[in-house]
C-alpha atoms as a PDB file:
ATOM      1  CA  UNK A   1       0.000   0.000   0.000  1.00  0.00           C
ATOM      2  CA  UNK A   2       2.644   2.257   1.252  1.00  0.00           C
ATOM      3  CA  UNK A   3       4.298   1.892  -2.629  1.00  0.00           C
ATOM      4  CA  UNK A   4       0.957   2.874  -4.293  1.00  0.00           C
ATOM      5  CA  UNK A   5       1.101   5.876  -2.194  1.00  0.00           C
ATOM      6  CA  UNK A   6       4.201   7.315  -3.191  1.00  0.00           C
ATOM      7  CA  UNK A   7       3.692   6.193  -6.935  1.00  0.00           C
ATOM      8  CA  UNK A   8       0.577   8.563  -6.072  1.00  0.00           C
ATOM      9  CA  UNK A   9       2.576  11.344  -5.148  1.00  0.00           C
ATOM     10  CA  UNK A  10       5.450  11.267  -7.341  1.00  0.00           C
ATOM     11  CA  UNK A  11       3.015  11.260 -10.353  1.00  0.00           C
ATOM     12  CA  UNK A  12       0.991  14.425  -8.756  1.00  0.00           C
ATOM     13  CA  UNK A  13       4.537  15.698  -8.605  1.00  0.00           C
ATOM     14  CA  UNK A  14       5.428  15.237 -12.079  1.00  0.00           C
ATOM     15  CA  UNK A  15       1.833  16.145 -13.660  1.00  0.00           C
ATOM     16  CA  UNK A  16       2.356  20.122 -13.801  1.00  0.00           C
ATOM     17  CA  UNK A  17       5.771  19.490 -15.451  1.00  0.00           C
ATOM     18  CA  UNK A  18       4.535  17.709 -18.289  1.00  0.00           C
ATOM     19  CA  UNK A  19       1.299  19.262 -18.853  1.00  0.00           C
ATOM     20  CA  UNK A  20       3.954  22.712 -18.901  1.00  0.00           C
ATOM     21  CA  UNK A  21       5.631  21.725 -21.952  1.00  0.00           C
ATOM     22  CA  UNK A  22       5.034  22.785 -24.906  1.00  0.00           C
ATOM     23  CA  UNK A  23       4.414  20.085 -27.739  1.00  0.00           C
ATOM     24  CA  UNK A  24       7.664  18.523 -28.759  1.00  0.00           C
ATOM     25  CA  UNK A  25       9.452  19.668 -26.029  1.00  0.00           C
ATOM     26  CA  UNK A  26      10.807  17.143 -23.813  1.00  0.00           C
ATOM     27  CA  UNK A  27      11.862  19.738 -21.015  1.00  0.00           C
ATOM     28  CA  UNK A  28       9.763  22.876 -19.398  1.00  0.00           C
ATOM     29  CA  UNK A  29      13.161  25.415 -20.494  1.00  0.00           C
ATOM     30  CA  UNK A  30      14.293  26.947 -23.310  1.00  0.00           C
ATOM     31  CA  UNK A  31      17.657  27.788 -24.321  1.00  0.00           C
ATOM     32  CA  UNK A  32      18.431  31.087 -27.250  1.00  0.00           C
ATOM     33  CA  UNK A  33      21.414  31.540 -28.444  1.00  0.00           C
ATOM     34  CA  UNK A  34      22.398  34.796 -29.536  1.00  0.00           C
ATOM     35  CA  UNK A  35      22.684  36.181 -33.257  1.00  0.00           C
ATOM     36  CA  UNK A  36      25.430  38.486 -32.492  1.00  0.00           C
ATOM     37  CA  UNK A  37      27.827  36.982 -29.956  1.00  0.00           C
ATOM     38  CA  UNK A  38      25.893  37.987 -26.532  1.00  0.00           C
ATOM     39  CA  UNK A  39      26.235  34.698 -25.346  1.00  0.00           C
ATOM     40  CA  UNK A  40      22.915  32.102 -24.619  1.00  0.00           C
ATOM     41  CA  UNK A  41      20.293  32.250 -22.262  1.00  0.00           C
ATOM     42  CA  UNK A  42      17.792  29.205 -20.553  1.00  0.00           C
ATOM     43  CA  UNK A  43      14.486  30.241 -19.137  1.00  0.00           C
ATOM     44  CA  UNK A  44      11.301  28.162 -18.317  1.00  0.00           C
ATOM     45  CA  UNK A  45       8.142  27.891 -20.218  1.00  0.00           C
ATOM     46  CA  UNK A  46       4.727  27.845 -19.217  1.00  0.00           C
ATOM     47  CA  UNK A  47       1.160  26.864 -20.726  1.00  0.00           C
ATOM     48  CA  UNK A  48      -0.943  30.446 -20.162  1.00  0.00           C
ATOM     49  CA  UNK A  49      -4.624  31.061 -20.964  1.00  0.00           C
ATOM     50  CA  UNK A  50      -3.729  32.568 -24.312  1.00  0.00           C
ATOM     51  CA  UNK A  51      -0.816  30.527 -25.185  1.00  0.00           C
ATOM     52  CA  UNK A  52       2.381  29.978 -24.219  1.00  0.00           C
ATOM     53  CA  UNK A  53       5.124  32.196 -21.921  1.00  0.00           C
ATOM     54  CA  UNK A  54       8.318  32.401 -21.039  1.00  0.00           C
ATOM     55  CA  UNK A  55       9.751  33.840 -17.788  1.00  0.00           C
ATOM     56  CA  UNK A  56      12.777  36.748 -18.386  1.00  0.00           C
ATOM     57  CA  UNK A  57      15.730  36.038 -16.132  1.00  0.00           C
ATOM     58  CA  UNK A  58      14.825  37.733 -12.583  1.00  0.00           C
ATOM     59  CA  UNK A  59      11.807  39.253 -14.604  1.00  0.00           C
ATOM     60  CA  UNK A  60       8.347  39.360 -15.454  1.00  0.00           C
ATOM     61  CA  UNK A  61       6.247  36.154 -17.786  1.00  0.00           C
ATOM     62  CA  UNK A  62       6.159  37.413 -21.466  1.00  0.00           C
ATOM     63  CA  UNK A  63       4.038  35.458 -23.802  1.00  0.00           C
ATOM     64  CA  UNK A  64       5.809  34.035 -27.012  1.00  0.00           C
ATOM     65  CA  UNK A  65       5.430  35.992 -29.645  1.00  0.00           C
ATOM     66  CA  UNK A  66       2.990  35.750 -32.334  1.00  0.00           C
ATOM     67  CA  UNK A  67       2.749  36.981 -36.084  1.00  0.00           C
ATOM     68  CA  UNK A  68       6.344  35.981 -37.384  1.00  0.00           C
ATOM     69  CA  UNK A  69       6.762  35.932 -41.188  1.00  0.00           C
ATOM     70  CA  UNK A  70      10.006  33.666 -40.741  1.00  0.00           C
ATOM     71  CA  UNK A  71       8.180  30.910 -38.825  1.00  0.00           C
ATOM     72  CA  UNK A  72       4.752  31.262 -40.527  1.00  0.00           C
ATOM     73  CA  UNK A  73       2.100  31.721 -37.230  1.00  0.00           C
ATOM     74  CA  UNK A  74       4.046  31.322 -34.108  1.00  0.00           C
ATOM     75  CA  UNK A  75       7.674  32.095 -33.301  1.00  0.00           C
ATOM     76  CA  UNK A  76       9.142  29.732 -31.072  1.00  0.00           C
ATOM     77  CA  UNK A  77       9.532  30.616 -27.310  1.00  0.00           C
ATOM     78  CA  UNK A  78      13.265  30.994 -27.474  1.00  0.00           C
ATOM     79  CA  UNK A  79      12.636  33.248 -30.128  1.00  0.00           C
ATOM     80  CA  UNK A  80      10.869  35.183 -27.918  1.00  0.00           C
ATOM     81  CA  UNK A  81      13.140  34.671 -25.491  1.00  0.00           C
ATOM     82  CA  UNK A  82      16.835  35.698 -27.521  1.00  0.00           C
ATOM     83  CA  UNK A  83      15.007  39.320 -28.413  1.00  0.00           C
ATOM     84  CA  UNK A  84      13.887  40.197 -24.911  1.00  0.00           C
ATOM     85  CA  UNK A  85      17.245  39.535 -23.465  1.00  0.00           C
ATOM     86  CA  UNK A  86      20.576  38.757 -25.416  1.00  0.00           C
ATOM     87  CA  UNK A  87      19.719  40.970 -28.460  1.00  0.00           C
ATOM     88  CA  UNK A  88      17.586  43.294 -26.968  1.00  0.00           C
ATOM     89  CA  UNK A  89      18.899  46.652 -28.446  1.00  0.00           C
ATOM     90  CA  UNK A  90      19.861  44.949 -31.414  1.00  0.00           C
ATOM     91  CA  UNK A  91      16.438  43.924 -32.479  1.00  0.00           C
ATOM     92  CA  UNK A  92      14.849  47.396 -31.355  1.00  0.00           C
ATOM     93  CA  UNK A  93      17.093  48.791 -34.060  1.00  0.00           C
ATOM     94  CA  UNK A  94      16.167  46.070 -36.692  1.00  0.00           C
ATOM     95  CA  UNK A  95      12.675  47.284 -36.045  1.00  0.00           C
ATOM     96  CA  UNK A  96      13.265  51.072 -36.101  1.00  0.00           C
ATOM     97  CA  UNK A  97      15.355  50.976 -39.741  1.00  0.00           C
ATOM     98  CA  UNK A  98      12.559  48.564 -41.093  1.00  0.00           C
ATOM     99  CA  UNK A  99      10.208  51.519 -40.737  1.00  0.00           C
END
């Protein structure tokens, strides 16, 4: 009895974690690498009422962006992710010369 228990609790445990994920992810994090040498960054992911987000290092939940020619309807969260943080100021002036 005592094993069926713990199976219990281990699987309540693990639930949130998987039901997090994103579809073809095997992990709740994702990693961006920078386009211009910043470095790489790992975050975690969450499922949100209107999609999915990902949390900013010691910052807020953004949701994943949306709209992206490049990869047709949904950009991937480390997408997201790489133009919040590592090329931050580098994307805000891709987006002020496209203009």
């Amino acid at each position: 009895m005592a094993f069926g228990r713990t199976a219990l609790i281990l699987a309540m445990g693990l639930a949130p974690m998987l039901l997090v994920s994103p579809p073809g992810m095997a992990s709740p994090y994702v990693t961006a690498y920078s386009r211009y040498g910043n470095g790489e960054v790992r975050a975690p992911v969450r499922a949100a009422e209107f999609g999915y987000q990902v949390k900013l290092p010691g910052g807020p939940w953004l949701y994943c962006e949306t709209n992206s020619l490049i990869f047709g309807r949904n950009r991937p969260c480390s997408e997201t992710l790489r133009r919040q943080t590592l090329d931050f100021w580098e994307t805000m002036s891709e987006e002020s010369n496209s203009r």
